[in-house]
N, C-alpha and C. Protein backbone atom coordinates (compact mmCIF):
# COMPACT_ATOMS: atom_id res chain seq x y z
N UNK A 1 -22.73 -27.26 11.53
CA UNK A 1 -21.74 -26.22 11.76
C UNK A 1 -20.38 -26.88 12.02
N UNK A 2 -19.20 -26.64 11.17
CA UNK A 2 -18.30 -27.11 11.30
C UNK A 2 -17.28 -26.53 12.50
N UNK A 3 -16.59 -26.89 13.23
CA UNK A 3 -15.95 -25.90 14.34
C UNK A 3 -14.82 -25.75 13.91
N UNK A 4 -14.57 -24.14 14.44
CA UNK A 4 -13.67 -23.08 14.07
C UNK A 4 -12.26 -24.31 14.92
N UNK A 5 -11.30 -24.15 13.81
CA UNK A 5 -9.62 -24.70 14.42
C UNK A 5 -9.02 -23.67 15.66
N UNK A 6 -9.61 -22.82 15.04
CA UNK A 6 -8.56 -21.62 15.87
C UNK A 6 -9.12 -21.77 17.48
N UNK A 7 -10.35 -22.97 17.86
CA UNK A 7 -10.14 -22.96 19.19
C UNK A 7 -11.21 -22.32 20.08
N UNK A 8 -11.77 -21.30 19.03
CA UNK A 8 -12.94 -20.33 19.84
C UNK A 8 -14.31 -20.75 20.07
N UNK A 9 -15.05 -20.43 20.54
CA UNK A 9 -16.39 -21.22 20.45
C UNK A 9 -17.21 -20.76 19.19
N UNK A 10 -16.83 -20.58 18.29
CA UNK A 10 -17.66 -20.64 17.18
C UNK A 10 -17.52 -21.05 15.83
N UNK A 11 -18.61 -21.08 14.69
CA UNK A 11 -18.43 -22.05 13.76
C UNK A 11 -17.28 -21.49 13.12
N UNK A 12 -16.46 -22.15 12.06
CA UNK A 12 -15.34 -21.95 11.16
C UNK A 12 -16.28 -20.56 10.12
N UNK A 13 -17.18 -20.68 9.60
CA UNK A 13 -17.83 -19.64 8.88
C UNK A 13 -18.00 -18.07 9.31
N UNK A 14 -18.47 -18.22 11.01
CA UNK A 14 -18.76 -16.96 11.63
C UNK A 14 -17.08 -16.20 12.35
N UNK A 15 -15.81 -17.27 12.50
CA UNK A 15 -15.12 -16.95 13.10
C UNK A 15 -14.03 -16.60 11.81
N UNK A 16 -13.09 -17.47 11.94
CA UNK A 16 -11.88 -17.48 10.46
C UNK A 16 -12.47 -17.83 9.65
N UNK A 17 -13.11 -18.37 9.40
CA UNK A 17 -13.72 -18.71 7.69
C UNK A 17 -13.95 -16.49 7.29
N UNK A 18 -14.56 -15.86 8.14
CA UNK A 18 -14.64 -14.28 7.51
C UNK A 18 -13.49 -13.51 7.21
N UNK A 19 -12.28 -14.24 8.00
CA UNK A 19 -11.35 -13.21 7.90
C UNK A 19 -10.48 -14.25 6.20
N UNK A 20 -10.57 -15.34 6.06
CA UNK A 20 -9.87 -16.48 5.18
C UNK A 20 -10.59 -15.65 3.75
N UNK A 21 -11.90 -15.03 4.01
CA UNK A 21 -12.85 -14.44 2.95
C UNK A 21 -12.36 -13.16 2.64
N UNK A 22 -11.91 -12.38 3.60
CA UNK A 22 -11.79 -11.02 3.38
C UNK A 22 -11.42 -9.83 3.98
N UNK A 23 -12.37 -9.98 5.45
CA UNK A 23 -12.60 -9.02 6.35
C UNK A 23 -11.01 -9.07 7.01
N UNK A 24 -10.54 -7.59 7.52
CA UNK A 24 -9.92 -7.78 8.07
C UNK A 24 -9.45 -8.05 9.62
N UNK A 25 -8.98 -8.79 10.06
CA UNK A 25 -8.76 -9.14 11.83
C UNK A 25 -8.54 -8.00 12.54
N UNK A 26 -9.32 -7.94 13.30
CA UNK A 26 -9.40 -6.32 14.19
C UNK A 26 -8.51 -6.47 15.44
N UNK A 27 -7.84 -7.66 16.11
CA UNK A 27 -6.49 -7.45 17.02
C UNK A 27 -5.18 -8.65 16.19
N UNK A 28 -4.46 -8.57 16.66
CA UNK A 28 -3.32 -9.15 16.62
C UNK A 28 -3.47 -10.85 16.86
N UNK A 29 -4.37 -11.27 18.05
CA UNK A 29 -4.77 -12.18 18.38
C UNK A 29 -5.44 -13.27 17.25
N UNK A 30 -6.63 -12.39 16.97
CA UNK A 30 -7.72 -12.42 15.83
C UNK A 30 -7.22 -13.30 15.03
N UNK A 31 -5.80 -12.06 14.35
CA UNK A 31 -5.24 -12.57 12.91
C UNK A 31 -4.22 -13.68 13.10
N UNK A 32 -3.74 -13.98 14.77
CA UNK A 32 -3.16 -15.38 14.67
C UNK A 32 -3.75 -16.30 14.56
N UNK A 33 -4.90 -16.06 15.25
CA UNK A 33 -5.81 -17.74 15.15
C UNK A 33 -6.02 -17.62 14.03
N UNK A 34 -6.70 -16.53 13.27
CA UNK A 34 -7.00 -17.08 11.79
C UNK A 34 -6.11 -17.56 10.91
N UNK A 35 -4.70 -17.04 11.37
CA UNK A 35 -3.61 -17.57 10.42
C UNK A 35 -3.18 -19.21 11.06
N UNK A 36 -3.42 -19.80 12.25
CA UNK A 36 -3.18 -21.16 12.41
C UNK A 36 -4.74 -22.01 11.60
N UNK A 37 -5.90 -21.51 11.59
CA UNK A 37 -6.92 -21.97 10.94
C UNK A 37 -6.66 -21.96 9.66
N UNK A 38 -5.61 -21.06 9.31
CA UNK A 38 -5.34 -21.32 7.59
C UNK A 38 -4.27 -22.43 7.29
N UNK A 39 -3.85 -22.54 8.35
CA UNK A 39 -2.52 -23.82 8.09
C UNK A 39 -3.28 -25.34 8.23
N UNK A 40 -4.45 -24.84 8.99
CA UNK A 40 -5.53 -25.90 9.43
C UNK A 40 -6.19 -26.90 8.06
N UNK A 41 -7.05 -25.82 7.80
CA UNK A 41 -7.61 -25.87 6.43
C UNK A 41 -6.80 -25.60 5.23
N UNK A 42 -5.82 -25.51 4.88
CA UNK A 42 -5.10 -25.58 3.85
C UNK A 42 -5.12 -24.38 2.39
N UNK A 43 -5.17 -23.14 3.42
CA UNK A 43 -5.26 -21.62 2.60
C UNK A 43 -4.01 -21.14 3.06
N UNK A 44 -2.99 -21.40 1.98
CA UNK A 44 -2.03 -21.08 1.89
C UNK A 44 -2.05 -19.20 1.59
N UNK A 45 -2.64 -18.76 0.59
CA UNK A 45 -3.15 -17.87 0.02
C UNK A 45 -3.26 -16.53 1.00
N UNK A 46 -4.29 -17.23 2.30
CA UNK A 46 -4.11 -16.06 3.36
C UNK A 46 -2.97 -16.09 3.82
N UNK A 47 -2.42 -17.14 4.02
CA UNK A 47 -0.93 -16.76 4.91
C UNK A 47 -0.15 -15.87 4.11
N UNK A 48 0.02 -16.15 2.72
CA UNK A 48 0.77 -15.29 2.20
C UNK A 48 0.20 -13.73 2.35
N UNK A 49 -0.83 -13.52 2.35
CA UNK A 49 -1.45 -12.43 2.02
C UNK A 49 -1.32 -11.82 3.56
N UNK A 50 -1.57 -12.34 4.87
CA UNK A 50 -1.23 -11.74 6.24
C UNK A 50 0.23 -11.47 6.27
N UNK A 51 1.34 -12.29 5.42
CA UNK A 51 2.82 -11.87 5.97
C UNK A 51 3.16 -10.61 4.87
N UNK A 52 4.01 -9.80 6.35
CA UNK A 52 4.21 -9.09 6.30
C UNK A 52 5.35 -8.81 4.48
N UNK A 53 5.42 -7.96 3.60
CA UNK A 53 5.90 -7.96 2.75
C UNK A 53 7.41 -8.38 2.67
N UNK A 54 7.89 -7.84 3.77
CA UNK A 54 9.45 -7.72 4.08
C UNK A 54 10.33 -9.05 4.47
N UNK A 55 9.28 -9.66 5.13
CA UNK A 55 9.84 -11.39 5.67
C UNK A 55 8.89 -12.07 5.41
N UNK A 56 7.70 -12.22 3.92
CA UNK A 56 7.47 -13.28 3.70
C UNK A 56 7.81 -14.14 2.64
N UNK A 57 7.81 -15.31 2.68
CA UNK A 57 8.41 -15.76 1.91
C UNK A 57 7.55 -16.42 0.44
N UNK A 58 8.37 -17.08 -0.62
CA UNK A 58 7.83 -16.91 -1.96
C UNK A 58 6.36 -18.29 -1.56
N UNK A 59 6.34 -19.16 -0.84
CA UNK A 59 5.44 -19.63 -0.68
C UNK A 59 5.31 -20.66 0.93
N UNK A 60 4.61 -21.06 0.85
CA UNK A 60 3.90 -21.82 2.49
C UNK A 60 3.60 -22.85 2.67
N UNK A 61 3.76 -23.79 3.57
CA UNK A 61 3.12 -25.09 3.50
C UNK A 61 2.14 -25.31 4.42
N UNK A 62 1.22 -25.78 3.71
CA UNK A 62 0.17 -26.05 5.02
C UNK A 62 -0.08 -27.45 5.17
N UNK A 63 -0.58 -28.11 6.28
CA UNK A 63 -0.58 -29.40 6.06
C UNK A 63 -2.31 -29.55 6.97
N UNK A 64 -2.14 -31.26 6.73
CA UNK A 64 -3.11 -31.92 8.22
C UNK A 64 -2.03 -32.28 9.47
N UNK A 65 -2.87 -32.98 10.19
CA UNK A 65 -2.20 -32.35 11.61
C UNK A 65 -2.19 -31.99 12.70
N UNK A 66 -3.22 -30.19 12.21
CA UNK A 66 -2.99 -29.72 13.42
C UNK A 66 -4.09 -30.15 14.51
N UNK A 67 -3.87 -29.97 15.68
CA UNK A 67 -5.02 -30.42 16.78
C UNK A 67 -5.50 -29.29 17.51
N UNK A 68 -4.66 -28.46 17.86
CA UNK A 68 -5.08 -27.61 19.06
C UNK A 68 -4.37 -26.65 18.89
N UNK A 69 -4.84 -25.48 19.36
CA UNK A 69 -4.25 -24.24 19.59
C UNK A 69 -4.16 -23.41 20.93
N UNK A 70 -3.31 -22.88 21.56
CA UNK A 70 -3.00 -22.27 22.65
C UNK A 70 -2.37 -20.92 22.84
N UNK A 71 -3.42 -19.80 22.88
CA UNK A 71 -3.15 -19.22 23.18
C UNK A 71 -2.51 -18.17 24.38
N UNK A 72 -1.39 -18.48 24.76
CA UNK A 72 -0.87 -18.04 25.46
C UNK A 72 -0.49 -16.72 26.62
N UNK A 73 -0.75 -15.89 25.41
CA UNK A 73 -0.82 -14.17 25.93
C UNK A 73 -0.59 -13.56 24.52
N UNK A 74 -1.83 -12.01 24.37
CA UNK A 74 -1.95 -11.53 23.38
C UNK A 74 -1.86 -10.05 23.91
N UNK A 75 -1.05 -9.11 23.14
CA UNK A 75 -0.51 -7.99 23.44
C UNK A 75 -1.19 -7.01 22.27
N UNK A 76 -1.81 -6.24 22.17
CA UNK A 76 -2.11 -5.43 21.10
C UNK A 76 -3.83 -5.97 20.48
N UNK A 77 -4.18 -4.06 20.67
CA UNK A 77 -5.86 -4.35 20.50
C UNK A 77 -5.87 -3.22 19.01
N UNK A 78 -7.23 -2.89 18.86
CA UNK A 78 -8.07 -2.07 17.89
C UNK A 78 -7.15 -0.85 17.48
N UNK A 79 -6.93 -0.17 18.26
CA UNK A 79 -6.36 1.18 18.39
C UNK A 79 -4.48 1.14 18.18
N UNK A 80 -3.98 -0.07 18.79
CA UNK A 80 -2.58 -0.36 18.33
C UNK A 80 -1.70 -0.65 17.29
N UNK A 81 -0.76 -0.19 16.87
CA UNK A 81 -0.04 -0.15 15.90
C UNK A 81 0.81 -1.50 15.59
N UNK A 82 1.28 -2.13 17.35
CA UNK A 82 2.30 -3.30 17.10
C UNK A 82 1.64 -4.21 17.93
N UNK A 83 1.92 -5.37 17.93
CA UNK A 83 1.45 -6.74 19.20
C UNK A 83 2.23 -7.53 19.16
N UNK A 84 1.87 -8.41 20.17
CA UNK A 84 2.89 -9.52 20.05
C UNK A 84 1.87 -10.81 20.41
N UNK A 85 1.80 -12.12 19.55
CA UNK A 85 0.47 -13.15 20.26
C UNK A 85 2.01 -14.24 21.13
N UNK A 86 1.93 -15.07 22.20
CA UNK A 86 2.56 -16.02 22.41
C UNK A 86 1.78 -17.39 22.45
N UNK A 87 2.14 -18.04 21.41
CA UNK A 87 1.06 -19.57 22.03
C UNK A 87 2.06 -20.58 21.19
N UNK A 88 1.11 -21.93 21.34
CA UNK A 88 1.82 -22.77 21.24
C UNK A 88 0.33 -24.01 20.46
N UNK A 89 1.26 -24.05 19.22
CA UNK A 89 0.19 -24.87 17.92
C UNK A 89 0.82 -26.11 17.90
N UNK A 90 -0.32 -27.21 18.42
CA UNK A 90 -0.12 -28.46 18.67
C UNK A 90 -0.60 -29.58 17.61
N UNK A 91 0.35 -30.30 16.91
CA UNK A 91 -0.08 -30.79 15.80
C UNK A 91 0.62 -32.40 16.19
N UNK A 92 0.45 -33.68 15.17
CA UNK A 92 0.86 -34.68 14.97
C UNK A 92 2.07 -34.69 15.01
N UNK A 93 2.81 -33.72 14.61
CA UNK A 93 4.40 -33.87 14.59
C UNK A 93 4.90 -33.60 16.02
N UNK A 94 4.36 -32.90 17.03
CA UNK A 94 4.53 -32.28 18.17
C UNK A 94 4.13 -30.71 18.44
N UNK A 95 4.62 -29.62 18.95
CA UNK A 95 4.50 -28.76 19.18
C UNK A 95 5.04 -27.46 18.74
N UNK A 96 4.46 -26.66 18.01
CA UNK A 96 5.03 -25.44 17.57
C UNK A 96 5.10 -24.16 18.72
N UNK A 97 6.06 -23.36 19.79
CA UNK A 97 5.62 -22.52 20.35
C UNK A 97 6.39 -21.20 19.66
N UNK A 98 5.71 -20.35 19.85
CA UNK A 98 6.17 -18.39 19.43
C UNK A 98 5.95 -17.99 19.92
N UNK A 99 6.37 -16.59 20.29
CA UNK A 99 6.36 -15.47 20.91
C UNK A 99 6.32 -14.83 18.77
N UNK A 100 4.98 -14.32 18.81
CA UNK A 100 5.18 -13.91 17.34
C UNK A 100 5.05 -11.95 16.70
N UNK A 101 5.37 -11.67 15.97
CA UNK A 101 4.80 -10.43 15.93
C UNK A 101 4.03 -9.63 14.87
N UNK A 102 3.29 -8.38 15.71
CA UNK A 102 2.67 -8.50 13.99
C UNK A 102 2.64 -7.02 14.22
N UNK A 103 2.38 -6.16 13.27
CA UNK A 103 2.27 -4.92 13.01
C UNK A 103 0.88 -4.54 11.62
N UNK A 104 0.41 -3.09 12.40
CA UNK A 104 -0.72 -3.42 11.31
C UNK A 104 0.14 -2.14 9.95
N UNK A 105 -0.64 -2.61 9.15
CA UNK A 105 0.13 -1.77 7.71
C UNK A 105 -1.40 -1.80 6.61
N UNK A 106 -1.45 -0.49 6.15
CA UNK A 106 -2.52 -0.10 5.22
C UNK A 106 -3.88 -0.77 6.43
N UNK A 107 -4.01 -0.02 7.32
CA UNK A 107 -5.28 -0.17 8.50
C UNK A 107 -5.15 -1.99 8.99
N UNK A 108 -4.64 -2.96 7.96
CA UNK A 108 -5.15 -4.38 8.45
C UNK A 108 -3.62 -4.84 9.47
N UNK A 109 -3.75 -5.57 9.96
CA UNK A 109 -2.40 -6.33 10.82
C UNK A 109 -1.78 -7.45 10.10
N UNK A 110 -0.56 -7.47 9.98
CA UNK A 110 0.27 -8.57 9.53
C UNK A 110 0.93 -9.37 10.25
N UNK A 111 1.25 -10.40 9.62
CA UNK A 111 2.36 -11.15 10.32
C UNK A 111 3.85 -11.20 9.80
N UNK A 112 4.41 -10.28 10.88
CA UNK A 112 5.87 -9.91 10.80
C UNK A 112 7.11 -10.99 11.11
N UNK A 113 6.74 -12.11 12.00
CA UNK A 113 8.23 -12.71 12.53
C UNK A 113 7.62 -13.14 13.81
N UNK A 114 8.34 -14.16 14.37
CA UNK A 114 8.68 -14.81 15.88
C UNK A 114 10.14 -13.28 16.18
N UNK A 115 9.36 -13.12 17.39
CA UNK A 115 10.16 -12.36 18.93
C UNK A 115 11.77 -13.30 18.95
C-alpha cells in the first residue's frame, strides 16, 4: 500500500487516488489535499479540472518535492456552498502557505483562488 501524500492515514488508492479517478470531494478540505496529492504525483489534469473556470489557468506544473502537508484550518462541509482550507505545503524548495478558496459549482467543489 502506497501512502496517501495528502497526509491522512490512508493508502493513496482508498484516499486521493478516488477523487484523481473521478469521484467527487465531498468538503473543501477533501478537495485540497487531493489537489496537493495531485501536484504530488504529477496529475496535472485534476488540477486543471478542480480550478475553478474563471481563474484557471491554460496549464500547471507539477513537480517532485513535495514532503508534507499541513493542514491548518478547514471552513466548509457537505451541505456548504463556499470554504476556505488554510495550510501550508512543504516541499524541497521551502514552504508554500494559503488561506485558499473554493466554491462548489455543478454539485462538485472547486478551486477558486488564495484569500
Amino acid at each position: 500500500m502506497t501512502a496517501c501524500p495528502c497526509g491522512l492515514p490512508a493508502g493513496y488508492d482508498d484516499c486521493c487516488g478516488r477523487y484523481h479517478r473521478g469521484a467527487p470531494a465531498p468538503t473543501p478540505e477533501l478537495l485540497m489535499r487531493s489537489r496537493y496529492s495531485a501536484f504530488a504525483v504529477g496529475d496535472a489534469g485534476y488540477l486543471l479540472r478542480t480550478w475553478h473556470p474563471r481563474t484557471r489557468p491554460r496549464t500547471v506544473e507539477t513537480g517532485s518535492g513535495w514532503l508534507r502537508l499541513e493542514v491548518l484550518e478547514a471552513v466548509g462541509g457537505l451541505l456548504d456552498t463556499e470554504g476556505t482550507v488554510r495550510f501550508r505545503a512543504h516541499s524541497l524548495d521551502g514552504v508554500v502557505a494559503e488561506r485558499s478558496r473554493f466554491v462548489r459549482e455543478d454539485g462538485r467543489w472547486v478551486y477558486l483562488g488564495p484569500v
